[in-house]
N, C-alpha and C. Protein backbone atom coordinates (compact mmCIF):
# COMPACT_ATOMS: atom_id res chain seq x y z
N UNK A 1 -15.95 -11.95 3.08
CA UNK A 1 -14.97 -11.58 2.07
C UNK A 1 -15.56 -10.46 1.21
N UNK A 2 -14.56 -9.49 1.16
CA UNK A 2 -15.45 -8.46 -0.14
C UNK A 2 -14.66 -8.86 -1.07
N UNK A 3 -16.09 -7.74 -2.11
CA UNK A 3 -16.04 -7.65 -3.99
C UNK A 3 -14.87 -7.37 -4.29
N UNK A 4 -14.52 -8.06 -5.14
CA UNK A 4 -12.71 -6.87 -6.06
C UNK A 4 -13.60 -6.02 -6.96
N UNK A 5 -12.87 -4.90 -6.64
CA UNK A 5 -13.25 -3.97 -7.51
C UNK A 5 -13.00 -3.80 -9.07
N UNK A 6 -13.76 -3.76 -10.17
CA UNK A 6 -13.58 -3.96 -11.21
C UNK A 6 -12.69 -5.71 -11.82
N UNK A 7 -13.31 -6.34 -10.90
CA UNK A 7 -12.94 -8.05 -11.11
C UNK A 7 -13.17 -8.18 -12.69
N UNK A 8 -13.78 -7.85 -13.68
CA UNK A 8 -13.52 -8.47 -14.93
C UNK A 8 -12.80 -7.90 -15.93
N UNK A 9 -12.33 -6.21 -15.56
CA UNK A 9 -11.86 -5.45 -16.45
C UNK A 9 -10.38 -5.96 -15.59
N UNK A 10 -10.26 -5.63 -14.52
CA UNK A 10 -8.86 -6.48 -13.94
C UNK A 10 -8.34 -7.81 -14.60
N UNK A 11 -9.33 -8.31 -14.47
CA UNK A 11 -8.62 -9.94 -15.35
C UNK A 11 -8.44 -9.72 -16.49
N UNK A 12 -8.82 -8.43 -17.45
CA UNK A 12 -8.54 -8.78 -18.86
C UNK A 12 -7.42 -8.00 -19.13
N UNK A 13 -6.94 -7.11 -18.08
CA UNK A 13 -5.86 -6.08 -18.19
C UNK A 13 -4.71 -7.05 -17.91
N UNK A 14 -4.65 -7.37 -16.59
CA UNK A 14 -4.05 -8.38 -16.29
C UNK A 14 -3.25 -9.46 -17.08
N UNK A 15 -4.47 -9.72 -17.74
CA UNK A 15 -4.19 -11.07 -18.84
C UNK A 15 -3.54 -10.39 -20.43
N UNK A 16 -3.80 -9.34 -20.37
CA UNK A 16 -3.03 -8.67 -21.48
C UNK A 16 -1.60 -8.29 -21.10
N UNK A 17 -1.53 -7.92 -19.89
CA UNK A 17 -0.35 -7.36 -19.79
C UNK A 17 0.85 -8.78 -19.87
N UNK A 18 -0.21 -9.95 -19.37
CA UNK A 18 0.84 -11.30 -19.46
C UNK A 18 1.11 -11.66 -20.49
N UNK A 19 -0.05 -11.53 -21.41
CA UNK A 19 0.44 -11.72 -22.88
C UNK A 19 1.68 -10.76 -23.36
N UNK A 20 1.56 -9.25 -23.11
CA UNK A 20 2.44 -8.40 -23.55
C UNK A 20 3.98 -9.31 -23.11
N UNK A 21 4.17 -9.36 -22.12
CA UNK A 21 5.17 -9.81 -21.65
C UNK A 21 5.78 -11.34 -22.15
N UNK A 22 4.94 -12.00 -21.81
CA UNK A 22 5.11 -13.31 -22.73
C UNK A 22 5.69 -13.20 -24.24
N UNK A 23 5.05 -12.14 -24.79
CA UNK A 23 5.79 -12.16 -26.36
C UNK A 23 7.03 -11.28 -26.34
N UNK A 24 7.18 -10.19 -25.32
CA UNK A 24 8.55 -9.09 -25.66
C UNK A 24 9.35 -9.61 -24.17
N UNK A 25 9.53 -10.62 -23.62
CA UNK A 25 9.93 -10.61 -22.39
C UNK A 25 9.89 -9.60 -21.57
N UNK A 26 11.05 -9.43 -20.93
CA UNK A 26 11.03 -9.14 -19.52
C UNK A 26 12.56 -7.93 -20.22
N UNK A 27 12.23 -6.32 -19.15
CA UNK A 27 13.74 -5.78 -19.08
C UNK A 27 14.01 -4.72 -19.93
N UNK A 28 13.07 -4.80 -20.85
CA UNK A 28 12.71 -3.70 -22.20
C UNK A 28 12.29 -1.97 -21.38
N UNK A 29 12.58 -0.87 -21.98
CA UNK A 29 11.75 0.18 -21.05
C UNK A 29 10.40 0.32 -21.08
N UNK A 30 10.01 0.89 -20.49
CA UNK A 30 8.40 1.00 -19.92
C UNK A 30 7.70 1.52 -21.44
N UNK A 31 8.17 2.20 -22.09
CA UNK A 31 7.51 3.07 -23.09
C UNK A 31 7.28 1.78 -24.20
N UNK A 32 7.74 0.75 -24.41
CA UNK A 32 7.51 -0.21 -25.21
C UNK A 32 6.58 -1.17 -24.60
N UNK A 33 6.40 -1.46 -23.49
CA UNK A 33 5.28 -2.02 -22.94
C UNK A 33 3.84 -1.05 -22.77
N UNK A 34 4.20 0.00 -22.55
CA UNK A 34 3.05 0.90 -22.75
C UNK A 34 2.61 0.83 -24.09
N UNK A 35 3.22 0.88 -24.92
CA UNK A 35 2.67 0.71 -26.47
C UNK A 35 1.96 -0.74 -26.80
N UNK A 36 2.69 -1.52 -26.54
CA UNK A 36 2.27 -2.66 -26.55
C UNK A 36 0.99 -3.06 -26.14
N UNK A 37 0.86 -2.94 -25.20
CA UNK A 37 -0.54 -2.92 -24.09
C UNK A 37 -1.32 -2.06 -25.09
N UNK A 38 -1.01 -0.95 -25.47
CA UNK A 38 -2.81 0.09 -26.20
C UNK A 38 -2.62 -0.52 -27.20
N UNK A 39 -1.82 -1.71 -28.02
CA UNK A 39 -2.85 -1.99 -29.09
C UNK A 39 -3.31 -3.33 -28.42
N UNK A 40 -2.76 -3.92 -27.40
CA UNK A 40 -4.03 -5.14 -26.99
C UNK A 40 -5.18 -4.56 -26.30
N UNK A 41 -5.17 -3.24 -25.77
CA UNK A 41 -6.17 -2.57 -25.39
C UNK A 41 -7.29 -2.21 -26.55
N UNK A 42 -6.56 -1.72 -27.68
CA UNK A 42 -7.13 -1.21 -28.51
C UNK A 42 -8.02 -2.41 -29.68
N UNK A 43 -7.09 -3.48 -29.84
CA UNK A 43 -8.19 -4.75 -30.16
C UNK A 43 -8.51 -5.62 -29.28
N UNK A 44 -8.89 -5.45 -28.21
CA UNK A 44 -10.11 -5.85 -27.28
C UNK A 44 -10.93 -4.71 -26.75
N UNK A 45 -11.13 -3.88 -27.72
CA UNK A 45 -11.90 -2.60 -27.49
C UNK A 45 -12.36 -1.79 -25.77
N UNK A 46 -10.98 -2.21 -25.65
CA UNK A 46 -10.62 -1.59 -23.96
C UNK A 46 -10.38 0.10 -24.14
N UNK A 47 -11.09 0.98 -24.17
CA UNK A 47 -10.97 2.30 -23.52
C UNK A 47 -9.48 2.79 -22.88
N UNK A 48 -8.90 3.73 -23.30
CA UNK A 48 -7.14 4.00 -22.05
C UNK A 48 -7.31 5.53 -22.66
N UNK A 49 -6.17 5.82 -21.82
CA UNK A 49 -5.52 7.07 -21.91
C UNK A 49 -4.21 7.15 -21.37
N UNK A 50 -3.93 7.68 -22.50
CA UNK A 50 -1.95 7.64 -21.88
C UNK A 50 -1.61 9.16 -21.75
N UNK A 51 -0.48 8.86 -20.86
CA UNK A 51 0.01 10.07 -19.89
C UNK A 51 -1.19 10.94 -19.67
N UNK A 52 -1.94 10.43 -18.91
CA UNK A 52 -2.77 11.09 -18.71
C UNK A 52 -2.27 12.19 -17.18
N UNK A 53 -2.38 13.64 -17.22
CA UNK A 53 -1.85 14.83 -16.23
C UNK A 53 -3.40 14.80 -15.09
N UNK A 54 -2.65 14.96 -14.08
CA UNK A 54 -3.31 15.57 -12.68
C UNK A 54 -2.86 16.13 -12.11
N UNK A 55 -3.67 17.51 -12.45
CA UNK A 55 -3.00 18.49 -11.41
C UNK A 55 -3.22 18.75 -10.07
N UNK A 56 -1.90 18.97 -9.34
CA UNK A 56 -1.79 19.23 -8.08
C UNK A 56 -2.06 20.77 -7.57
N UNK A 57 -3.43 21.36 -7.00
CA UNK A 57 -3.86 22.41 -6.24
C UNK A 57 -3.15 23.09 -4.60
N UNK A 58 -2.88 23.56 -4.66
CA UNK A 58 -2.70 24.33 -2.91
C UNK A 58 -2.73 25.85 -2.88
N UNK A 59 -4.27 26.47 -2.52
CA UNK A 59 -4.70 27.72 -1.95
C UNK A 59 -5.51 28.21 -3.94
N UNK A 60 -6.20 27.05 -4.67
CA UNK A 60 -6.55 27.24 -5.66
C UNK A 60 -5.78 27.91 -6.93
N UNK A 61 -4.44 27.29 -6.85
CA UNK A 61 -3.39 27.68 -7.51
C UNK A 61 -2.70 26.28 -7.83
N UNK A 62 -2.65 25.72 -9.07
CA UNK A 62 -2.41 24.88 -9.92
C UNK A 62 -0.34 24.94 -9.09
N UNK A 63 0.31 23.85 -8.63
CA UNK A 63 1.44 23.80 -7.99
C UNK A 63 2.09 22.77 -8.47
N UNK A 64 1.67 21.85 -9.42
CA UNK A 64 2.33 20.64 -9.79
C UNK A 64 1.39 19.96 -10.50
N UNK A 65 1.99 18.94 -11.85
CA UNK A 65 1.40 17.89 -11.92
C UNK A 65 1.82 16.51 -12.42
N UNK A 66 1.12 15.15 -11.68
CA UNK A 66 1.32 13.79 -11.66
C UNK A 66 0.91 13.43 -13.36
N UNK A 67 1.71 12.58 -13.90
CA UNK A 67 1.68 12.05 -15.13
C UNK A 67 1.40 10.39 -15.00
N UNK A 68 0.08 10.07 -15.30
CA UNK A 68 -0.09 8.84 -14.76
C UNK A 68 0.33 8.20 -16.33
N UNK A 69 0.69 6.74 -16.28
CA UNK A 69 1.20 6.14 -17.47
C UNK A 69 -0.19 6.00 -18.64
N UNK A 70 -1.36 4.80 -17.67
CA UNK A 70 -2.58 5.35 -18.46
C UNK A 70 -3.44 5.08 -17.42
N UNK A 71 -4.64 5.23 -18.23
CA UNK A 71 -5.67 5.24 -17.31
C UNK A 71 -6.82 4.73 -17.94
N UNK A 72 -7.10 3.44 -17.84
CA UNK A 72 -8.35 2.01 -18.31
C UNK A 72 -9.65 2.44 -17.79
N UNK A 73 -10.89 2.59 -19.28
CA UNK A 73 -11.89 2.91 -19.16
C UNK A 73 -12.32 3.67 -18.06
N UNK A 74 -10.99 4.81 -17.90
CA UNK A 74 -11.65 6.14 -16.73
C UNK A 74 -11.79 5.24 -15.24
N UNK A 75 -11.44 3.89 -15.01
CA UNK A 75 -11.86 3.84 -13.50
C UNK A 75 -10.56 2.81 -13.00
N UNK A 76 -9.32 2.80 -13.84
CA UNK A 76 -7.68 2.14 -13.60
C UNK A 76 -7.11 2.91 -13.88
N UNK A 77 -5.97 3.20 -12.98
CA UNK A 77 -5.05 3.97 -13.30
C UNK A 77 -3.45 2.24 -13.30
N UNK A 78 -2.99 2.70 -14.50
CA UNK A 78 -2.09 1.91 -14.82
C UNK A 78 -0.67 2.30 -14.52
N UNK A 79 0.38 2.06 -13.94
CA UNK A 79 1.78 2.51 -13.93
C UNK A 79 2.48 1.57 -14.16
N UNK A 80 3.31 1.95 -15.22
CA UNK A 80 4.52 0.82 -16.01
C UNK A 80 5.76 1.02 -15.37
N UNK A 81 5.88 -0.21 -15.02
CA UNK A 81 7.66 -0.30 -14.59
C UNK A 81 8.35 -1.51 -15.35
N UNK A 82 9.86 -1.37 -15.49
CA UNK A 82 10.47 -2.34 -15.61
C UNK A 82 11.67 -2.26 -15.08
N UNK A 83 12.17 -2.76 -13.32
CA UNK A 83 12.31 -2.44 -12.17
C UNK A 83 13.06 -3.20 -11.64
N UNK A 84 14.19 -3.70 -11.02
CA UNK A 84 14.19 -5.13 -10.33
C UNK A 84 13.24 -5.45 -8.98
N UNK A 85 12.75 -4.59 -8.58
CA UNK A 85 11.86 -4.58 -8.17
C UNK A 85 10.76 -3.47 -7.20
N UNK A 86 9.16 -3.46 -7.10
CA UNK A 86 8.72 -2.47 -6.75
C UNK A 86 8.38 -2.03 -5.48
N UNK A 87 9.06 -0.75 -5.30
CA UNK A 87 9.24 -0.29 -3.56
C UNK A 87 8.03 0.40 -3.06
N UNK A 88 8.08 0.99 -2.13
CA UNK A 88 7.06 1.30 -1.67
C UNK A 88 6.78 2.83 -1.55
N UNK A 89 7.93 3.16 -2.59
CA UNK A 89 7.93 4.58 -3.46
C UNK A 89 6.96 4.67 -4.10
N UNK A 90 7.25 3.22 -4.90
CA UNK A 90 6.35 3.67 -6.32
C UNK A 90 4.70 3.18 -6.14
N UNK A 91 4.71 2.68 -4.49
CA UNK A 91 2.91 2.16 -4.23
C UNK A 91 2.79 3.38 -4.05
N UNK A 92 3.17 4.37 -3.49
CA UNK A 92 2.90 5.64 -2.98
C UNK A 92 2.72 6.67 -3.91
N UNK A 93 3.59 6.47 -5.45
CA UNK A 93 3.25 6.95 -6.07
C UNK A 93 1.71 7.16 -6.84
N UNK A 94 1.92 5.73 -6.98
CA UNK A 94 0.08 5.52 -7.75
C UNK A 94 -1.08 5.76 -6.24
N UNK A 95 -1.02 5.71 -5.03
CA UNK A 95 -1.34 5.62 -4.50
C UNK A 95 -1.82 7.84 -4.25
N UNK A 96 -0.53 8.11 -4.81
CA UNK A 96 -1.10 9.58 -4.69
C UNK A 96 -1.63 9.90 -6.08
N UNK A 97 -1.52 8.96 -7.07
CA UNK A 97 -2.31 9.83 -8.53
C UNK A 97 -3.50 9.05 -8.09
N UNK A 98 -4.38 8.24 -7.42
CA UNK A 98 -5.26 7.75 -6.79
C UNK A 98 -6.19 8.41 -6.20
N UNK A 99 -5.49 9.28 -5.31
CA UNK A 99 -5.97 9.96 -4.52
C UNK A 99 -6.50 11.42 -5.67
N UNK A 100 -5.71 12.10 -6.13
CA UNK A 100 -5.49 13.55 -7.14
C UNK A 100 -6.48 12.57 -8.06
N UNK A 101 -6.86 11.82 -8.62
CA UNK A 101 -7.79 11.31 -9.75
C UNK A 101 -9.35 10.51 -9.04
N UNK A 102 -9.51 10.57 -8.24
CA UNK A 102 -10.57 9.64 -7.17
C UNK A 102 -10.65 8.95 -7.99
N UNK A 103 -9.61 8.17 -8.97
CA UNK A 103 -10.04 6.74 -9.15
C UNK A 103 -9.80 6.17 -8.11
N UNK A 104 -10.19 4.52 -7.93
CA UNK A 104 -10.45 3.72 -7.14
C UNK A 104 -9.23 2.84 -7.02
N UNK A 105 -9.01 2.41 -8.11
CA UNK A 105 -8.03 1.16 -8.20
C UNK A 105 -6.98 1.68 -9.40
N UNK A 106 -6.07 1.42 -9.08
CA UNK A 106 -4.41 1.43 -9.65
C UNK A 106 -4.15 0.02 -9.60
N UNK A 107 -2.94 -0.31 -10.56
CA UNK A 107 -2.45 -1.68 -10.37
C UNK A 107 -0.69 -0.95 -10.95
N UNK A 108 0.36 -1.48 -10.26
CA UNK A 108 1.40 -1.50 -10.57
C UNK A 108 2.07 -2.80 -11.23
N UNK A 109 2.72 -2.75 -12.56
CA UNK A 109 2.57 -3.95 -13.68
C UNK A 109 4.26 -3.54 -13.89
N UNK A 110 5.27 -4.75 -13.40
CA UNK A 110 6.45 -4.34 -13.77
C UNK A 110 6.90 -5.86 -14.99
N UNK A 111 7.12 -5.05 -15.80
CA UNK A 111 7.43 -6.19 -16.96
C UNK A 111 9.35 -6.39 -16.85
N UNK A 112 10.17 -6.06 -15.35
CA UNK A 112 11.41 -6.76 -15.90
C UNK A 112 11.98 -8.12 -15.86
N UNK A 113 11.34 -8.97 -14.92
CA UNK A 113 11.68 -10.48 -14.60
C UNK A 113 11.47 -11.09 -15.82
N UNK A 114 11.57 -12.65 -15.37
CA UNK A 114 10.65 -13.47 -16.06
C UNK A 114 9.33 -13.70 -15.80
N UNK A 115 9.05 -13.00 -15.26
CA UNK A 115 7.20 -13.02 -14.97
C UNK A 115 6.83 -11.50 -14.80
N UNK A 116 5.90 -11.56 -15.68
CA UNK A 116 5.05 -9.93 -15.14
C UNK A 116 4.59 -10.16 -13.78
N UNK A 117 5.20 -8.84 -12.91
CA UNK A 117 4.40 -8.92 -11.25
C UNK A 117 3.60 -7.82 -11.08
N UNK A 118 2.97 -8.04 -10.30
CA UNK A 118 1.31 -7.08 -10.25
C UNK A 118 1.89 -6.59 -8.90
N UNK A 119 0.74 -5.46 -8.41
CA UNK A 119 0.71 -5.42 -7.05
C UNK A 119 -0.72 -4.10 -7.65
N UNK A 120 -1.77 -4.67 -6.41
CA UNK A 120 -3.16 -4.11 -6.73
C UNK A 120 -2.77 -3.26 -5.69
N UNK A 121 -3.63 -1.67 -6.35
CA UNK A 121 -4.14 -0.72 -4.88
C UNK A 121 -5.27 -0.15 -4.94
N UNK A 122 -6.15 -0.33 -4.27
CA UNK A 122 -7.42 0.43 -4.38
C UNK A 122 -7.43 1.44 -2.71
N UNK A 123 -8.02 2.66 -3.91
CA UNK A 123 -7.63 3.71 -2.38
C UNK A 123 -9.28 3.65 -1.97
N UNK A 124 -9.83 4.33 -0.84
CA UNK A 124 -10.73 3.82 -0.06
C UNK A 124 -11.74 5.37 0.19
């Protein structure tokens, strides 16, 4: 069996984002759960960056750029949804600010149900 990558900063993101949800439910837009989250980030002295830009290169000419939601102590990239549910658009999405950021691990966090649902990606 392998390591999870970043196993303790995962569980505390994780566990914040359930809290977030637990107190504002489920269904609200993304920009209020994003807020929400940096101040439980911010008093559990968790590190982020919001909208954080990556730019997209082809022939050393700047052609586009990805707006990731945030991005946890430089080595998570975070994307907020509140969705009925998440396709395999939006794995692809974090899956390409993944790639454009060589972070490692993304997690997709949709706060519209009654339960916050996860879905982990670590690119390779």
């Amino acid at each position: 069996m392998s390591e999870i990558v970043f196993k303790e900063l995962s569980d505390k993101v994780i566990g914040l984002g359930i809290k977030v949800h637990k107190a504002l439910g489920g269904g609200l837009v993304e920009k209020i759960y994003e807020r929400a989250l940096c101040m439980e980030f911010a008093k559990a002295g968790i590190r982020y960056e919001k909208q954080k830009a990556y730019k997209v290169f082809y022939d050393d000419e700047c052609i586009g750029v990805y707006i990731a939601d945030l991005v946890v102590e430089g080595s998570m990239i975070l994307e907020l949804k509140s969705v009925s549910m998440i396709t395999t658009a939006m794995e692809a999405q974090l899956a390409n600010y993944l790639r454009l950021s060589e972070i490692k691990l993304g997690y997709l966090l949709n706060f519209n149900g009654g339960r916050l649902v996860f879905k982990r990606i670590v690119c390779s």
